[in-house]
C-alpha atoms as a PDB file:
ATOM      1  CA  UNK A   1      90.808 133.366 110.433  1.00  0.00           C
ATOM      2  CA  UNK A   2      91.013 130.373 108.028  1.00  0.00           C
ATOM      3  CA  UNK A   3      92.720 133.023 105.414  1.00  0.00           C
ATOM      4  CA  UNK A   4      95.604 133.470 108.250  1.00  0.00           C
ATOM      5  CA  UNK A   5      96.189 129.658 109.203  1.00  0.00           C
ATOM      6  CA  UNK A   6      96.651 129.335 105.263  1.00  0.00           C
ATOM      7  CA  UNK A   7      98.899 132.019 105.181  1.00  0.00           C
ATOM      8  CA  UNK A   8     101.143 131.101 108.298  1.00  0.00           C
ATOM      9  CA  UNK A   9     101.231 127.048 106.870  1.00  0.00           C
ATOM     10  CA  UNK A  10     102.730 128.207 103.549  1.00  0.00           C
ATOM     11  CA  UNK A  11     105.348 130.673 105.657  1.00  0.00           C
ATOM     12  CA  UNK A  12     106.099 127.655 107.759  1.00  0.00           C
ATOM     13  CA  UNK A  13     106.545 125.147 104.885  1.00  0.00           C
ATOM     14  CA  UNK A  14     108.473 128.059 102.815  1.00  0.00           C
ATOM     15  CA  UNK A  15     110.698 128.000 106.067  1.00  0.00           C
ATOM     16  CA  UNK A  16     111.146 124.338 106.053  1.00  0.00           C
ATOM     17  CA  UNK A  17     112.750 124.351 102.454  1.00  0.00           C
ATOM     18  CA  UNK A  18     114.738 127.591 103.345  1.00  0.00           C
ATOM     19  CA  UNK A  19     116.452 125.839 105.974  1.00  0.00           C
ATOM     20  CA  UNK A  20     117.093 122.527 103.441  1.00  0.00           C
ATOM     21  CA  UNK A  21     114.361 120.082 105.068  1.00  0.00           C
ATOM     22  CA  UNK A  22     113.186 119.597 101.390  1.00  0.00           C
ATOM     23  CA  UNK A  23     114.744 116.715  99.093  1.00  0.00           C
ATOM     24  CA  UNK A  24     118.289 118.354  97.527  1.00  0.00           C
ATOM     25  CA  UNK A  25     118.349 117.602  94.312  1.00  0.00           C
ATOM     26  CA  UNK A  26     121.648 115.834  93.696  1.00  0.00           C
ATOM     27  CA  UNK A  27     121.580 113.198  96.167  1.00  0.00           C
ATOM     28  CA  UNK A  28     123.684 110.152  95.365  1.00  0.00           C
ATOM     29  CA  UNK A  29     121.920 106.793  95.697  1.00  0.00           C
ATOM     30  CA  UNK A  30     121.993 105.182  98.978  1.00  0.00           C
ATOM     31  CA  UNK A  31     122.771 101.735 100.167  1.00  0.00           C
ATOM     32  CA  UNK A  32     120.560  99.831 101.984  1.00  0.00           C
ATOM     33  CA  UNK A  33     122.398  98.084 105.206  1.00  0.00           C
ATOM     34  CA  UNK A  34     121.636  94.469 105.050  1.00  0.00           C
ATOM     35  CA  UNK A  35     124.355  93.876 107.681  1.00  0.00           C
ATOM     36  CA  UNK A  36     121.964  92.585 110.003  1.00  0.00           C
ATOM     37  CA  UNK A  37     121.138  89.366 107.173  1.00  0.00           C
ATOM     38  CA  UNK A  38     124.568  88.480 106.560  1.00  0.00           C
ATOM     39  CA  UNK A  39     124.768  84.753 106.273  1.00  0.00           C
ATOM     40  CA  UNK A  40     127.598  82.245 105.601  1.00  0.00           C
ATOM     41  CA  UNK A  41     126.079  80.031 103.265  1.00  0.00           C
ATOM     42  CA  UNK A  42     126.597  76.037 104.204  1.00  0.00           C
ATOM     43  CA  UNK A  43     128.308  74.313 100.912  1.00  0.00           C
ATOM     44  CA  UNK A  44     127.340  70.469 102.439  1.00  0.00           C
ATOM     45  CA  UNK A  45     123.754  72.029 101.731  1.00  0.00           C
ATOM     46  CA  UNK A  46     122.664  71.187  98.673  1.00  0.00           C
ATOM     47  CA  UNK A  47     120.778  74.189  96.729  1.00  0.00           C
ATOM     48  CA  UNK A  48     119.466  75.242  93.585  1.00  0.00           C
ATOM     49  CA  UNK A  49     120.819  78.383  92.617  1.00  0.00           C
ATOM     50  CA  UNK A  50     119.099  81.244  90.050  1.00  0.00           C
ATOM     51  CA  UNK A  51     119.575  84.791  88.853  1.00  0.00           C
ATOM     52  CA  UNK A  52     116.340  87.426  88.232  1.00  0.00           C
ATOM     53  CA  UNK A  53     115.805  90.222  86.328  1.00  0.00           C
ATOM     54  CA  UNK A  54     114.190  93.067  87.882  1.00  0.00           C
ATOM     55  CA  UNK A  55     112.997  96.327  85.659  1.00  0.00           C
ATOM     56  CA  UNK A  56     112.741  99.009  87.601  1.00  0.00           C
ATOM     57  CA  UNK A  57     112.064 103.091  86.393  1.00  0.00           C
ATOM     58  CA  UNK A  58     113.377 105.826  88.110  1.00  0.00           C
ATOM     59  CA  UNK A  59     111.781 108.324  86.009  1.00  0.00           C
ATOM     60  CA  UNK A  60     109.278 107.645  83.389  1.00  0.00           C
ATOM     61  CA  UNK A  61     108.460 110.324  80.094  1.00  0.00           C
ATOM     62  CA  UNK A  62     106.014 112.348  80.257  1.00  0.00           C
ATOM     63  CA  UNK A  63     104.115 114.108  77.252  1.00  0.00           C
ATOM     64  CA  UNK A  64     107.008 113.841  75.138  1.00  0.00           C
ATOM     65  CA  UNK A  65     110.783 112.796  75.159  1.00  0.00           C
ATOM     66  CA  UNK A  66     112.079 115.721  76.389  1.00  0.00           C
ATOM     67  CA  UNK A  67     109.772 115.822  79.777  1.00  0.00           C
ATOM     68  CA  UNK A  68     110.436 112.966  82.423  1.00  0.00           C
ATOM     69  CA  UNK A  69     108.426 112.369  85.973  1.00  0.00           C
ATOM     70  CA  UNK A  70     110.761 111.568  88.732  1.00  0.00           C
ATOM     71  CA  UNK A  71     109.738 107.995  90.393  1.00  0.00           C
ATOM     72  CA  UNK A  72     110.584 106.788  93.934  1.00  0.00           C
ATOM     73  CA  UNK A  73     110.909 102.670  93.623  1.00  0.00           C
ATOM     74  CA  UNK A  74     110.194 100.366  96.494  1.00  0.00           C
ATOM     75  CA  UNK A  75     112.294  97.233  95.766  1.00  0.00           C
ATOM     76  CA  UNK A  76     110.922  93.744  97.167  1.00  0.00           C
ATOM     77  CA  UNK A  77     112.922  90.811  97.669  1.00  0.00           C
ATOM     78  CA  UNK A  78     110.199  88.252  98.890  1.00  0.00           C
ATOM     79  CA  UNK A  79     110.843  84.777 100.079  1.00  0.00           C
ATOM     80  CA  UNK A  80     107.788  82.980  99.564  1.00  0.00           C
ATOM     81  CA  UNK A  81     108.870  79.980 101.892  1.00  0.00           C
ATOM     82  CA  UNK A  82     107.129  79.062 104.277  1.00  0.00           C
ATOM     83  CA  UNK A  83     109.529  76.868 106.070  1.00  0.00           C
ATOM     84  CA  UNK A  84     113.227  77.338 104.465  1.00  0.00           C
ATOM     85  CA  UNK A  85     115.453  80.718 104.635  1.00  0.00           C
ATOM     86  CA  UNK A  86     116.489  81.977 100.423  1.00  0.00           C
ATOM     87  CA  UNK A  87     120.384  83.455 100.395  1.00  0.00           C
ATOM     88  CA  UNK A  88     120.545  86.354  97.859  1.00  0.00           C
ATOM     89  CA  UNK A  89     124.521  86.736  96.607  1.00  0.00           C
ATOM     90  CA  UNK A  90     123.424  89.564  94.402  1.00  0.00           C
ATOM     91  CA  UNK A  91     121.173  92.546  93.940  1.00  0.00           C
ATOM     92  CA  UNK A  92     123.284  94.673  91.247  1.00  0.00           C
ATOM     93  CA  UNK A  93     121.128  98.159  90.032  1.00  0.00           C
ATOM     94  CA  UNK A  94     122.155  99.147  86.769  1.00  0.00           C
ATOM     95  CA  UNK A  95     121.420 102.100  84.999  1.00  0.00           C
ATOM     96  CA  UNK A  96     119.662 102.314  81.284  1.00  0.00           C
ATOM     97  CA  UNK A  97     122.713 101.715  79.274  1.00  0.00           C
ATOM     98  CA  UNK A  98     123.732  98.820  81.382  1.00  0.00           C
ATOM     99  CA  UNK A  99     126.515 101.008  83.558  1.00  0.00           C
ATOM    100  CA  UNK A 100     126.084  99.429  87.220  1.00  0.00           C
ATOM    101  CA  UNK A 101     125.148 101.723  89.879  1.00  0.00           C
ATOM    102  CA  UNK A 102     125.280  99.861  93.127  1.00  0.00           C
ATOM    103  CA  UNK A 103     126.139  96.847  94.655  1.00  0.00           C
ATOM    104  CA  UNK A 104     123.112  96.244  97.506  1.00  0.00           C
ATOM    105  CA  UNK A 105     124.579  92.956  98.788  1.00  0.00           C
ATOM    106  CA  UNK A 106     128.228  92.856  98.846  1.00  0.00           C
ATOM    107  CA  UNK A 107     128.400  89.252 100.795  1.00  0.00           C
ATOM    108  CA  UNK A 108     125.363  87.037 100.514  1.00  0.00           C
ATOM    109  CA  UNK A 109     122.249  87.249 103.231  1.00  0.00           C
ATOM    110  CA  UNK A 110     119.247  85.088 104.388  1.00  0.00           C
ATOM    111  CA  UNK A 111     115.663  85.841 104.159  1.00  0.00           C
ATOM    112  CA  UNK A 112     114.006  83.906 106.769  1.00  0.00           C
ATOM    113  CA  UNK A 113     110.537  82.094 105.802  1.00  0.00           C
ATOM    114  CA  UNK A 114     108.110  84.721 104.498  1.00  0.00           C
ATOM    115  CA  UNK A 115     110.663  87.893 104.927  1.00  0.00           C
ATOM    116  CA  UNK A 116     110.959  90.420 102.751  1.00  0.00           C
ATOM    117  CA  UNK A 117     113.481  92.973 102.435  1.00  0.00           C
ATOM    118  CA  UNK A 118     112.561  96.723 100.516  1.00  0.00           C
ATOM    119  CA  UNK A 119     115.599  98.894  98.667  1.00  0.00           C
ATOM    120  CA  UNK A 120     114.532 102.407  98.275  1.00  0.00           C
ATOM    121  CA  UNK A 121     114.989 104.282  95.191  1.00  0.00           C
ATOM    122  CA  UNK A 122     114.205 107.937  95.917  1.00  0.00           C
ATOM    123  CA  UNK A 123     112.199 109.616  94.131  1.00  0.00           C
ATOM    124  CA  UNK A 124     115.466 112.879  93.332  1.00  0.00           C
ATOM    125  CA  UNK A 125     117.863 109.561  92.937  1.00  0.00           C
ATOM    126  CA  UNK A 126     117.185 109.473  88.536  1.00  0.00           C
ATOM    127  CA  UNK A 127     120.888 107.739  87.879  1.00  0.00           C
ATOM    128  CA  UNK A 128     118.781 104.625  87.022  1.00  0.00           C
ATOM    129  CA  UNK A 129     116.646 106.344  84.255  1.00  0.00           C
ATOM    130  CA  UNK A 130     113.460 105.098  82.119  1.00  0.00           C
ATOM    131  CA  UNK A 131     115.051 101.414  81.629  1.00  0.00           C
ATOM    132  CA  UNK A 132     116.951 100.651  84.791  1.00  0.00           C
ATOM    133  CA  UNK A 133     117.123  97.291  86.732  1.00  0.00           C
ATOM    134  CA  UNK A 134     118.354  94.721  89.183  1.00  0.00           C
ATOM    135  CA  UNK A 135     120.110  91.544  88.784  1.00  0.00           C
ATOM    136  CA  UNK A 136     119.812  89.114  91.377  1.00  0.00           C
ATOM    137  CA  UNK A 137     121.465  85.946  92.252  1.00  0.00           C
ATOM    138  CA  UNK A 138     119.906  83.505  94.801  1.00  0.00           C
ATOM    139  CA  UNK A 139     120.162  80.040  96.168  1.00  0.00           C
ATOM    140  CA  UNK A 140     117.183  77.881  98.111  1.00  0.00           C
ATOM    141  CA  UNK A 141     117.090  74.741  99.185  1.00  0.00           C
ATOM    142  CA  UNK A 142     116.437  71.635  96.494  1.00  0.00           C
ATOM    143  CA  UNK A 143     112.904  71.436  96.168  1.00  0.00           C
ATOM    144  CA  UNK A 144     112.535  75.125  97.510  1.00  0.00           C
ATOM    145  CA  UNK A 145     110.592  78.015  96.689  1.00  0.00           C
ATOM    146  CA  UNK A 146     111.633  80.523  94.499  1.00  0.00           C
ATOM    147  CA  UNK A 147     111.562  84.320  95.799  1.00  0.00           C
ATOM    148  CA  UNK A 148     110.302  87.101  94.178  1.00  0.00           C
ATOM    149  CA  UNK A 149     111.027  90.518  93.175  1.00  0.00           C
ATOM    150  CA  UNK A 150     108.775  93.107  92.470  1.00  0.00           C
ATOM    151  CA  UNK A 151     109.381  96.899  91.981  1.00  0.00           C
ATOM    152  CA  UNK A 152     106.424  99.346  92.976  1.00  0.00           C
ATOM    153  CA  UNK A 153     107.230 102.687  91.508  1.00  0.00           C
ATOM    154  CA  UNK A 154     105.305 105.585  92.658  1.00  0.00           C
ATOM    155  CA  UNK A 155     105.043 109.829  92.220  1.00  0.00           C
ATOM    156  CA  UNK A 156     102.305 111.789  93.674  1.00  0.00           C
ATOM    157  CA  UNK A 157     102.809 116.038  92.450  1.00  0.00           C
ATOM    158  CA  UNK A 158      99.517 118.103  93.809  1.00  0.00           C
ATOM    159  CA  UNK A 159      96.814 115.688  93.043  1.00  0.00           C
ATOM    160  CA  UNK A 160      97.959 113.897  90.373  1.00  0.00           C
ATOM    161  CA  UNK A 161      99.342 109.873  91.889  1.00  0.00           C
ATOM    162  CA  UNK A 162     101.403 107.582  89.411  1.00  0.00           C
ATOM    163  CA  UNK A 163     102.004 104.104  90.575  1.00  0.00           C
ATOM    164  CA  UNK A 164     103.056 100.747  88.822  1.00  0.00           C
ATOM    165  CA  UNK A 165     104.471  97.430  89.518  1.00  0.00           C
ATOM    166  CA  UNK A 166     106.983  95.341  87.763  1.00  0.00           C
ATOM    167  CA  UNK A 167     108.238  91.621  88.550  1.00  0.00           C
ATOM    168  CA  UNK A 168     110.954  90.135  88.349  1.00  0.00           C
ATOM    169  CA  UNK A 169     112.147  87.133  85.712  1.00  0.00           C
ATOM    170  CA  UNK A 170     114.306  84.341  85.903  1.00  0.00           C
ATOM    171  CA  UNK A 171     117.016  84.800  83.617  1.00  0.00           C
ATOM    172  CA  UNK A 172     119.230  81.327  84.612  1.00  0.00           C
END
């Protein structure tokens, strides 16, 4: 009985990827919509403004330079605040050879105290590579908190897991 449950699970999960419910393989990287954190930044407030570096990995190699494992990145953009919003003008993913990808934040947008706010890098989205990363620009209030970044990058194939963090730097 067990030997026929197996059997009609693999049929059903064959069927799944037949009718293209699996991950395509040449998806384009997606924007995130930060639409709803828009924010019109007040110039009679006076703020300290920074840029971060942020590396990131979309694949990493794997027993040698011709083998790569695919990565899917969670992006954090953290405001550690407890009582003033961050605005973030910038959050720029560039590829390994420096070729920007994506714009994530075309106008600038408020984190509100303690918010964070993930990008997704899927795990079949690779046009980053093994030395891909974000820029990001950011203003807080004098005397403010600094956010952070962090990238968790993560792969799980059968029962083998891969997971890593990176954080960001302040590069200004």
């Amino acid at each position: 009985m067990l030997k026929g449950h197996g059997i009609v699970f693999a049929l059903g999960t064959l069927t799944l990827c037949f009718l293209g419910a699996c991950n395509p393989q040449n998806e384009q990287p997606k924007g995130v919509d930060l639409s709803k954190h828009a924010a019109k930044i007040n110039p009679e407030i006076p703020l300290e403004k920074g840029s971060s570096y942020l590396s990131v990995y979309s694949d990493v190699y794997s027993y040698s330079e011709q083998l790569k494992h695919s990565l899917t990145a969670t992006i954090s953009l953290r405001n550690l605040d407890e009582s003033n919003p961050i605005y973030i003008s910038r959050a720029e993913y560039f590829d390994t050879s420096g070729k920007m990808i994506l714009n994530y934040v075309p106008q600038p947008i408020a984190l509100k105290p303690l918010e964070t706010i993930n990008i997704i890098i899927e795990e079949t989205d690779e046009s980053g590579g093994t030395g891909a990363n974000f820029v990001f620009d950011w203003a807080i209030p004098k005397g403010g908190i600094e956010p952070l970044f962090e990238a968790i990058m993560i792969s799980t194939k059968g029962q083998q897991g891969l997971s890593f963090a990176t954080t960001g730097h302040r590069i200004r």
